[in-house]
Protein backbone atom coordinates (compact mmCIF):
# COMPACT_ATOMS: atom_id res chain seq x y z
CA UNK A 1 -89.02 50.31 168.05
CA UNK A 2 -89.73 46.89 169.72
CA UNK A 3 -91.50 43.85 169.86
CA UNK A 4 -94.92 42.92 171.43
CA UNK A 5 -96.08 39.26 172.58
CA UNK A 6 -100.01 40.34 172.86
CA UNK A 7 -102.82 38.35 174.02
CA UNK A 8 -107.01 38.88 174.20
CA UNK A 9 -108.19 37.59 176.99
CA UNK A 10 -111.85 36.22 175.52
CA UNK A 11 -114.41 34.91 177.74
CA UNK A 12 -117.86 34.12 176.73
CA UNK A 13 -119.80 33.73 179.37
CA UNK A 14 -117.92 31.51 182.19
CA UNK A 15 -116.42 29.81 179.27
CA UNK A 16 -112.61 30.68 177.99
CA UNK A 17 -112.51 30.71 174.67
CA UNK A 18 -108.64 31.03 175.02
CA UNK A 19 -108.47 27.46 176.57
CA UNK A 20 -110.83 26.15 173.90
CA UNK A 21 -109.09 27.21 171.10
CA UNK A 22 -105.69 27.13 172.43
CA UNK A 23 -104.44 30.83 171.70
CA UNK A 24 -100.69 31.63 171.58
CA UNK A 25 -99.80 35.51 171.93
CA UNK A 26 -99.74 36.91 168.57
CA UNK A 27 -96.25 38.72 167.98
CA UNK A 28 -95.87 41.98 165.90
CA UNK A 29 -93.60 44.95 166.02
CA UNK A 30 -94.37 48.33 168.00
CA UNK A 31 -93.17 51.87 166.79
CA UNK A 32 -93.58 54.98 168.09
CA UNK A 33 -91.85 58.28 169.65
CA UNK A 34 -91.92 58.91 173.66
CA UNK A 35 -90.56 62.05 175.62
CA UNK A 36 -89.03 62.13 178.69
CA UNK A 37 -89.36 65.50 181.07
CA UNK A 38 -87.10 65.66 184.14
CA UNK A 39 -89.12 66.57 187.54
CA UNK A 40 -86.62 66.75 189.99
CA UNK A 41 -83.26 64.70 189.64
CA UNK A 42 -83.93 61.08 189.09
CA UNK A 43 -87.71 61.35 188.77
CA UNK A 44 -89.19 62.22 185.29
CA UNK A 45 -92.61 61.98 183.57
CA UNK A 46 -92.26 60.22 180.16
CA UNK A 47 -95.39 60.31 177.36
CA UNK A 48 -95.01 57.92 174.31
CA UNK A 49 -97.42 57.70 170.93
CA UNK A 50 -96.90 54.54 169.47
CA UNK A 51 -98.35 52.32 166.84
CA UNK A 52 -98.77 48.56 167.78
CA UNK A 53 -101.29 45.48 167.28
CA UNK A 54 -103.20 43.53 169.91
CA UNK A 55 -104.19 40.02 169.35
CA UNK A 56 -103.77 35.90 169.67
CA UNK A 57 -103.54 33.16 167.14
CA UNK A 58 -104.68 29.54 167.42
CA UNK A 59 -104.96 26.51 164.47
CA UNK A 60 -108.78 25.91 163.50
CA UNK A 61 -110.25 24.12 160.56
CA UNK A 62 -111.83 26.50 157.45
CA UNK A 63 -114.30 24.91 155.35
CA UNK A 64 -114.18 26.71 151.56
CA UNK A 65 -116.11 25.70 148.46
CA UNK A 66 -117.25 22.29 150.54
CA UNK A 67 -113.67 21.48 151.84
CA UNK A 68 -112.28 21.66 155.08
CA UNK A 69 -108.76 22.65 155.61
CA UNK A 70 -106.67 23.27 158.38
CA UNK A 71 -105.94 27.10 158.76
CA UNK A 72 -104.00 29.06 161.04
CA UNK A 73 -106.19 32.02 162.56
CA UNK A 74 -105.23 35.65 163.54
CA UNK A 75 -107.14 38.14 165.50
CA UNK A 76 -105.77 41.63 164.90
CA UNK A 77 -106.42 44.66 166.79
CA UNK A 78 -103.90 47.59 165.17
CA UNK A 79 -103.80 50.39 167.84
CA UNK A 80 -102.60 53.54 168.67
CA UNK A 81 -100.92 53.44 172.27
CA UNK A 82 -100.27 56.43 174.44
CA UNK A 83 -98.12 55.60 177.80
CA UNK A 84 -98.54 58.53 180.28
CA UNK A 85 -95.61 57.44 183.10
CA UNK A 86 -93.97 58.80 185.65
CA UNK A 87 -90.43 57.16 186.02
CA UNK A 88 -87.02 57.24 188.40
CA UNK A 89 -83.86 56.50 187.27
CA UNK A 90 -80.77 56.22 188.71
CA UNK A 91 -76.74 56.34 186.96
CA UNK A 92 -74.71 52.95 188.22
CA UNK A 93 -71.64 55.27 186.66
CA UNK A 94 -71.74 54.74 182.87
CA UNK A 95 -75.37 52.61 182.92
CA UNK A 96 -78.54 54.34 184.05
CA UNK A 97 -81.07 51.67 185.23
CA UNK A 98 -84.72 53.51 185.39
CA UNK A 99 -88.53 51.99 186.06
CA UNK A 100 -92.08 53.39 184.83
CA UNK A 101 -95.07 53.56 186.04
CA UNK A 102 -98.87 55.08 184.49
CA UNK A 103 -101.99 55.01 182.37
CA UNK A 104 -102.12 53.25 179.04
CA UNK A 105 -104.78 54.96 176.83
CA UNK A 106 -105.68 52.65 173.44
CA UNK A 107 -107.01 53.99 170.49
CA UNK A 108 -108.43 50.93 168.18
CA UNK A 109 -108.27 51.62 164.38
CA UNK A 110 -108.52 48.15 162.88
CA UNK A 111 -109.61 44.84 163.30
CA UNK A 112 -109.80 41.69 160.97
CA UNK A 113 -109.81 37.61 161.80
CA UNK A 114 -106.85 36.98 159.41
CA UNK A 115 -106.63 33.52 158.31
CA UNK A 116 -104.64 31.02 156.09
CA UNK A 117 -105.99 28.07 154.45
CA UNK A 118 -105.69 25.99 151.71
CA UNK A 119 -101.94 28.09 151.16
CA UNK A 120 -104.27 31.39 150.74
CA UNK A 121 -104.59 34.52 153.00
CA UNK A 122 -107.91 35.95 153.75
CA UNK A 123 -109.68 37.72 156.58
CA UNK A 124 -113.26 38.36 157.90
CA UNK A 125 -113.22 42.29 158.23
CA UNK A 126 -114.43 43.46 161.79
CA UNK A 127 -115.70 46.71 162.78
CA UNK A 128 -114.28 49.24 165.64
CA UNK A 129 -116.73 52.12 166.85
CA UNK A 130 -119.69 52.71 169.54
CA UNK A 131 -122.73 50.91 167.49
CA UNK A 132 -123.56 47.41 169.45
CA UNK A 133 -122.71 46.60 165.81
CA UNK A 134 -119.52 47.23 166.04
CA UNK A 135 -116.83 43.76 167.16
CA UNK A 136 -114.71 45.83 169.09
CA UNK A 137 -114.69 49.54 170.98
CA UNK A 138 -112.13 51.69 170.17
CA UNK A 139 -110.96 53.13 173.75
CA UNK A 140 -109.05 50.76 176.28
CA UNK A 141 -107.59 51.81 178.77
CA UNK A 142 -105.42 50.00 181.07
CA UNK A 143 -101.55 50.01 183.35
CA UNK A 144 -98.28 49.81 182.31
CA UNK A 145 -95.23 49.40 183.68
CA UNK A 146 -91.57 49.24 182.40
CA UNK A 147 -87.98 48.97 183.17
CA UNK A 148 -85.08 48.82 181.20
CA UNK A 149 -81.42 50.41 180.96
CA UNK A 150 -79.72 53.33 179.29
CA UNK A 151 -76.01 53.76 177.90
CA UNK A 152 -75.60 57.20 176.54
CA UNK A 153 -77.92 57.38 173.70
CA UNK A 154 -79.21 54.05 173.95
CA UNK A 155 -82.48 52.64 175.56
CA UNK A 156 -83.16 48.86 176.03
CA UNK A 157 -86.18 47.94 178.19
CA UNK A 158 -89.60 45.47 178.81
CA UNK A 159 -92.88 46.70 179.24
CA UNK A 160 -96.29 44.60 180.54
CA UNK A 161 -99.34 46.41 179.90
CA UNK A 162 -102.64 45.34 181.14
CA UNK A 163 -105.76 46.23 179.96
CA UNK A 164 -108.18 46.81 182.21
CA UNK A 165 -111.40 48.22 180.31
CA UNK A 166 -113.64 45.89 178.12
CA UNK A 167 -112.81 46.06 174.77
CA UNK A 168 -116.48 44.21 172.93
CA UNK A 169 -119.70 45.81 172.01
CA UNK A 170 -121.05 42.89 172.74
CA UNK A 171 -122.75 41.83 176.12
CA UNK A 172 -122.48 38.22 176.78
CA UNK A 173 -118.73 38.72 175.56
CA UNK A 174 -115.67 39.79 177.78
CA UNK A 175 -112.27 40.56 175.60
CA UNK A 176 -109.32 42.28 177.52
CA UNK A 177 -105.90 42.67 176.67
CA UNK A 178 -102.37 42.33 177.98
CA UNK A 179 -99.16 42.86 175.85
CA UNK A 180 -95.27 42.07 176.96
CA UNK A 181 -92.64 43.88 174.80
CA UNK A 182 -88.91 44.64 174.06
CA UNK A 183 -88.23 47.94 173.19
CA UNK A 184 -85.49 49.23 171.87
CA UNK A 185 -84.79 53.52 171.52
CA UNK A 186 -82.73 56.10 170.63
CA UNK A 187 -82.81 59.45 172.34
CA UNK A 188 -82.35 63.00 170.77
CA UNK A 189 -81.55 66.14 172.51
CA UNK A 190 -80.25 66.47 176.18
CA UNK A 191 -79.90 63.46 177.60
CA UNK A 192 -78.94 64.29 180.75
């Protein structure tokens, strides 16, 4: 289980809609399984499935029934994330440190503009498929590396995870994202 600080990086155009609405990464909890397979001693490959959200949120003003309010805004990507990474780590005599390396494939399921105003939740649905309809597309793929330490059964690390593949249907519209995390595991089996 962990913790990701994600961001969409949305340009229209030359413009950055990031710097005109002031986006903070949007923070939400990742969970998931991963498995590592030994290669040769030290090196291992290491193949995780987890669920986790993508997104920012900025303050805007909502106008309902004829009144404006001030809201606080949420774009939400949920996601399925699959880390394919090849890894080396080496025992400091009671602490292993170890680093990763690979592939992030992204597998959208959901996506809303969640909102609050006037002391209300709501959200403006969005769509994720292949029509030009659709807000966003569902695969992403993109890089991710991680490093972290191990005592016995224990697995504290950070991630950064790029994404490199466009992520909207539409054309005039660039949105890509990149996530830091804290993860922290527990490992079954041989862990030697």
């Amino acid at each position: 289980m962990g913790i990701d600080f994600s961001n969409l990086k949305w340009d229209i155009g030359s413009t950055s809609m990031n710097d005109q609405f002031d986006t903070k990464r949007l923070i939400t909890p990742r969970l998931g399984f991963f498995m590592d397979v030994n290669i040769v001693e030290g090196l291992f490959a290491n193949i995780g499935v987890y669920g986790s959200s993508k997104g920012f949120r900025y303050k805007d003003t909502r106008t309902i029934d004829g009144v404006d309010y001030d809201s606080k805004e949420y774009q939400i990507l949920a996601t399925i994330d699959i880390p394919l990474n090849v890894g080396y780590r080496y025992d400091f005599g009671g602490i292993t440190a170890f680093g990763m390396l690979g592939p992030n494939l992204s597998y959208g399921l959901y996506a809303t503009a969640l909102y609050k105003a006037n002391g209300e939740y709501d959200n403006d649905h969005q769509t994720v498929g292949k029509e030009i309809s659709d807000t966003f597309k569902p695969m992403n793929f993109g890089i991710n590396v991680e490093a972290g330490v191990e005592l016995d059964r224990f697995q504290f690390s950070a991630y950064f995870t790029q994404g490199l593949s466009e992520l909207s249907n539409i054309d005039a519209q660039s949105i890509k994202s990149s996530v830091f995390g804290l993860n922290v595991a527990i490992k079954f089996g041989n862990v030697e």
